[in-house]
Protein backbone atom coordinates (compact mmCIF):
# COMPACT_ATOMS: atom_id res chain seq x y z
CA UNK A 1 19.53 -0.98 12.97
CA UNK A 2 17.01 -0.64 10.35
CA UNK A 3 16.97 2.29 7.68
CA UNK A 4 14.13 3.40 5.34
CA UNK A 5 13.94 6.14 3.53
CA UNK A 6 10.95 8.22 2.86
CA UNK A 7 9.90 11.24 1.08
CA UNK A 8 10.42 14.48 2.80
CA UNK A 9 6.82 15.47 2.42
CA UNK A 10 5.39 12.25 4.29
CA UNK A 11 7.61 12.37 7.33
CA UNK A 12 4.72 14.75 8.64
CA UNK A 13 2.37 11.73 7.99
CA UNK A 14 4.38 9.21 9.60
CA UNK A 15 4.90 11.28 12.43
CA UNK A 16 1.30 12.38 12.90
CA UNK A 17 -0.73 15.32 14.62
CA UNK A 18 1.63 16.10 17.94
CA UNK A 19 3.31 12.57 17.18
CA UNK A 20 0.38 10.49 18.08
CA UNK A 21 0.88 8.46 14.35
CA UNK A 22 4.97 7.39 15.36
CA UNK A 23 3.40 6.94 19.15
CA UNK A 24 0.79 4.71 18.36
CA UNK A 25 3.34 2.17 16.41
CA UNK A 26 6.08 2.52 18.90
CA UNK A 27 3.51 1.60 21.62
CA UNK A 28 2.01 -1.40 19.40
CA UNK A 29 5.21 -2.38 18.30
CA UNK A 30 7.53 -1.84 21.23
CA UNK A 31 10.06 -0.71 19.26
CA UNK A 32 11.85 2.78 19.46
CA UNK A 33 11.26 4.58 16.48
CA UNK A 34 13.52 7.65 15.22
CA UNK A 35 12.78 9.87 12.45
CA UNK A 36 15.16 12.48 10.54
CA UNK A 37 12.67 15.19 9.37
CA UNK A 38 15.66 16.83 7.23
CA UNK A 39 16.79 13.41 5.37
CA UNK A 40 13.41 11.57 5.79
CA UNK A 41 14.85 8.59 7.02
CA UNK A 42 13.51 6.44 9.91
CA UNK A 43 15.49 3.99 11.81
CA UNK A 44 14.36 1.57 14.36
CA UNK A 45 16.52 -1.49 16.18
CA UNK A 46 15.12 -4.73 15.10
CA UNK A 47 17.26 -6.62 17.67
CA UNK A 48 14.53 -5.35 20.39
CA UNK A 49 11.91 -7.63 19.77
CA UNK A 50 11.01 -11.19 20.32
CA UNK A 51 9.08 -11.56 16.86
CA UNK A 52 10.91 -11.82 13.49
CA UNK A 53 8.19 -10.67 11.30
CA UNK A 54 7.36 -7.46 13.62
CA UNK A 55 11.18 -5.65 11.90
CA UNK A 56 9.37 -6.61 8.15
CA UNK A 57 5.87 -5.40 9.44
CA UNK A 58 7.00 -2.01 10.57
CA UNK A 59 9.37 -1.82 7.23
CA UNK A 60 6.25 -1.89 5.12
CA UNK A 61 4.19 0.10 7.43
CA UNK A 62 6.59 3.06 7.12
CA UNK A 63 7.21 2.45 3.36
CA UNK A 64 3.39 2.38 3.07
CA UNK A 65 3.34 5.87 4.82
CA UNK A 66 5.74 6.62 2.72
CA UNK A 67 3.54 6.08 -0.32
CA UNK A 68 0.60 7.97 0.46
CA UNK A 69 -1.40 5.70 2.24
CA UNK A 70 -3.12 7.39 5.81
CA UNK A 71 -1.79 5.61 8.58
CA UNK A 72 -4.93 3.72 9.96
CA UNK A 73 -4.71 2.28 6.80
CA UNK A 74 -0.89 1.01 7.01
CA UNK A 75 -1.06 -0.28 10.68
CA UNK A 76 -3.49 -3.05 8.67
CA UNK A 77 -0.17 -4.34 8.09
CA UNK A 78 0.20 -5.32 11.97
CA UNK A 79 -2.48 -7.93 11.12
CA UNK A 80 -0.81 -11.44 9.85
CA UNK A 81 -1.53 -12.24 6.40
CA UNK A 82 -1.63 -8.25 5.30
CA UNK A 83 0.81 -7.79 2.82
CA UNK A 84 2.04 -4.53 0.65
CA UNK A 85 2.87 -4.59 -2.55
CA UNK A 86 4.54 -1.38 -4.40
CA UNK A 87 4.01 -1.64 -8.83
CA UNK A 88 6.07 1.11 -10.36
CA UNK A 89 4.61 2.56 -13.41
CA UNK A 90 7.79 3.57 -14.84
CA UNK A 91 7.96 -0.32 -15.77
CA UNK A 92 5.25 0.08 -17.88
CA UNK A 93 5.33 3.73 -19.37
CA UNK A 94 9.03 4.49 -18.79
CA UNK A 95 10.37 7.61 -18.30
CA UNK A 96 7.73 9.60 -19.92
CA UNK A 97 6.36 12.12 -18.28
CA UNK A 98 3.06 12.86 -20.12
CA UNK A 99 2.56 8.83 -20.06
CA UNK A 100 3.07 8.76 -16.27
CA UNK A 101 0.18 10.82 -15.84
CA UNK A 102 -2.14 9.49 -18.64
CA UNK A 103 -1.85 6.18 -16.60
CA UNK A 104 -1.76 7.48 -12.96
CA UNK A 105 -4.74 8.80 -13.91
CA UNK A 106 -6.66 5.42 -15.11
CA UNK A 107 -5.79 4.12 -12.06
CA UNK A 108 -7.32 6.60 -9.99
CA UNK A 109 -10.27 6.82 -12.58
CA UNK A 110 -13.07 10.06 -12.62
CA UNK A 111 -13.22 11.83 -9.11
CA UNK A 112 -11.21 8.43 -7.85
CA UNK A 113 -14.06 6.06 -9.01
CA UNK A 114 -11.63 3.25 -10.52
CA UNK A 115 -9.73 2.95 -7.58
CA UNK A 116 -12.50 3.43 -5.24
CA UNK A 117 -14.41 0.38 -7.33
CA UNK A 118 -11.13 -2.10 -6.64
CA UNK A 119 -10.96 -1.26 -3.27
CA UNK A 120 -14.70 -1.63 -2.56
CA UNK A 121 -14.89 -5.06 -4.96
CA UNK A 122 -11.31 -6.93 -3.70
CA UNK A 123 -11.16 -5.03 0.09
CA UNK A 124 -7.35 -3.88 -0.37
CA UNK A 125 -6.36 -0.18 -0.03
CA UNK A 126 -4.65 1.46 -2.65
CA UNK A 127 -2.43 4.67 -3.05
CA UNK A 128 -1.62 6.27 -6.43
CA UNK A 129 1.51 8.25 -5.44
CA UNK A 130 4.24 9.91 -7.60
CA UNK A 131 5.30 6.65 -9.90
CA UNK A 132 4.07 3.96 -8.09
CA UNK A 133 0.71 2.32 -7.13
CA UNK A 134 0.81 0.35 -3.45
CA UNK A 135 -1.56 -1.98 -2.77
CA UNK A 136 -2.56 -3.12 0.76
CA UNK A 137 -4.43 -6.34 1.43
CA UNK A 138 -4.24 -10.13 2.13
CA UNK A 139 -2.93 -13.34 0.64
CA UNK A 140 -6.44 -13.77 -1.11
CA UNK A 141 -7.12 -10.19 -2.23
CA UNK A 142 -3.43 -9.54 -3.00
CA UNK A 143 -3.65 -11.40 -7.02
CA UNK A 144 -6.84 -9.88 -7.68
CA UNK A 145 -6.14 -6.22 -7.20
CA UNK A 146 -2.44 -6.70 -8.67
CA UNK A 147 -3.96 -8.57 -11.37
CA UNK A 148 -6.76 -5.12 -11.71
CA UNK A 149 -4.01 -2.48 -11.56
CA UNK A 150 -1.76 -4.51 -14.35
CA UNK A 151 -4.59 -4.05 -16.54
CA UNK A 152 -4.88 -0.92 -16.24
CA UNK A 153 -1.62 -0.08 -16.65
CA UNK A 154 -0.97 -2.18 -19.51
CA UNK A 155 -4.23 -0.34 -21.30
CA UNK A 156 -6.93 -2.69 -20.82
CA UNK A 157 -10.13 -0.65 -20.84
CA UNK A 158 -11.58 -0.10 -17.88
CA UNK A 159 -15.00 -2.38 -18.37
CA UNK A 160 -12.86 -5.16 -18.91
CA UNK A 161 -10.70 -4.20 -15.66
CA UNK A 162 -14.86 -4.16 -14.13
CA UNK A 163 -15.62 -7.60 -15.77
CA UNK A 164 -13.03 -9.23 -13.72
CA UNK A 165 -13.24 -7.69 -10.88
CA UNK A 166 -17.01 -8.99 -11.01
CA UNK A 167 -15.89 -12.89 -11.90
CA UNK A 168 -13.29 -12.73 -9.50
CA UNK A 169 -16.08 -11.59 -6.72
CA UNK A 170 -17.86 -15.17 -5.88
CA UNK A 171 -13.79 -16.53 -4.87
CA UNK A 172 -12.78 -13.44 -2.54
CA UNK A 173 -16.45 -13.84 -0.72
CA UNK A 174 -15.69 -17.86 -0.51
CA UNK A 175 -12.49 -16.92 1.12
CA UNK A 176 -13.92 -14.13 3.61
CA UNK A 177 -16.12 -16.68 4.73
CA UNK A 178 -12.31 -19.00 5.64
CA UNK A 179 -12.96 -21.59 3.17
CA UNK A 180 -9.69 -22.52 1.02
CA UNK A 181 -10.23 -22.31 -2.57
């Protein structure tokens, strides 16, 4: 039996409008998914399934609820090669409270334009959410956008975050297109 634990306040995420969210995995999954609105934790039985990975793929789906992403944009984790990556920000600002927003809030950028631009430039998802930053995207994407969100947290300015971002460009289109670089 698998365990993860959530926060209280997304358990009405994961679970969705009249369940449809937790019936939609359970359905794609075939696994039986239970959810304790009071403790936010949700347990599943990874010994149902044929497929190794799916017990790791539904982990990071419900962490990735967990940490603010919508749903359609976790179950991009049922795709192979879709990975999710959590960066706390505590490891860069420690436990500083006026710091943990000053940098939340380069990450997001004006009206959500920085992390709008990564998303649109690599083709990941990302969630800004209490004192972490998840990232959701592919073996290819993955290094770029975690390589974009470490320099913003560790204060690079936000044209040079741009300027790589731009370089990087020509590779990630290469590797759409399913040539290895």
């Amino acid at each position: 039996m698998k365990i993860v634990k959530i926060p209280k306040e997304r358990v009405g995420a994961l679970i969705g409008q009249g369940g449809e969210t937790k019936r939609f995995l359970q359905e794609r999954t075939g696994l039986t998914i239970d959810i304790d609105t009071e403790e936010g934790e949700v347990s599943f039985d990874e010994t149902k399934t044929e497929d190794p990975l799916l017990p790791l793929k539904v982990m990071d789906i419900i962490k990735a609820i967990g940490r603010g992403f919508a749903p359609h944009k976790a179950f991009r984790l049922l795709d192979d090669d879709e990975y999710l990556e959590i960066m706390d920000i505590d490891d860069y600002v420690g436990k500083s409270n006026n710091q943990l927003v000053r940098v939340r809030a380069r990450v997001i950028g004006s009206g959500g334009k920085t992390r709008r631009i990564i998303e649109d430039l690599v083709g990941v998802h990302i969630s800004v959410y209490g004192d972490t930053v998840g990232i959701i995207g592919n073996s290819v994407q993955m290094p770029v956008a975690r390589t974009a969100v470490d320099m913003l947290l560790s204060g690079s300015e936000h044209a040079t975050v741009y300027r790589y971002l731009e370089r990087k460009r020509p590779e990630l289109h290469i590797a759409e297109m399913g040539f290895e670089l």
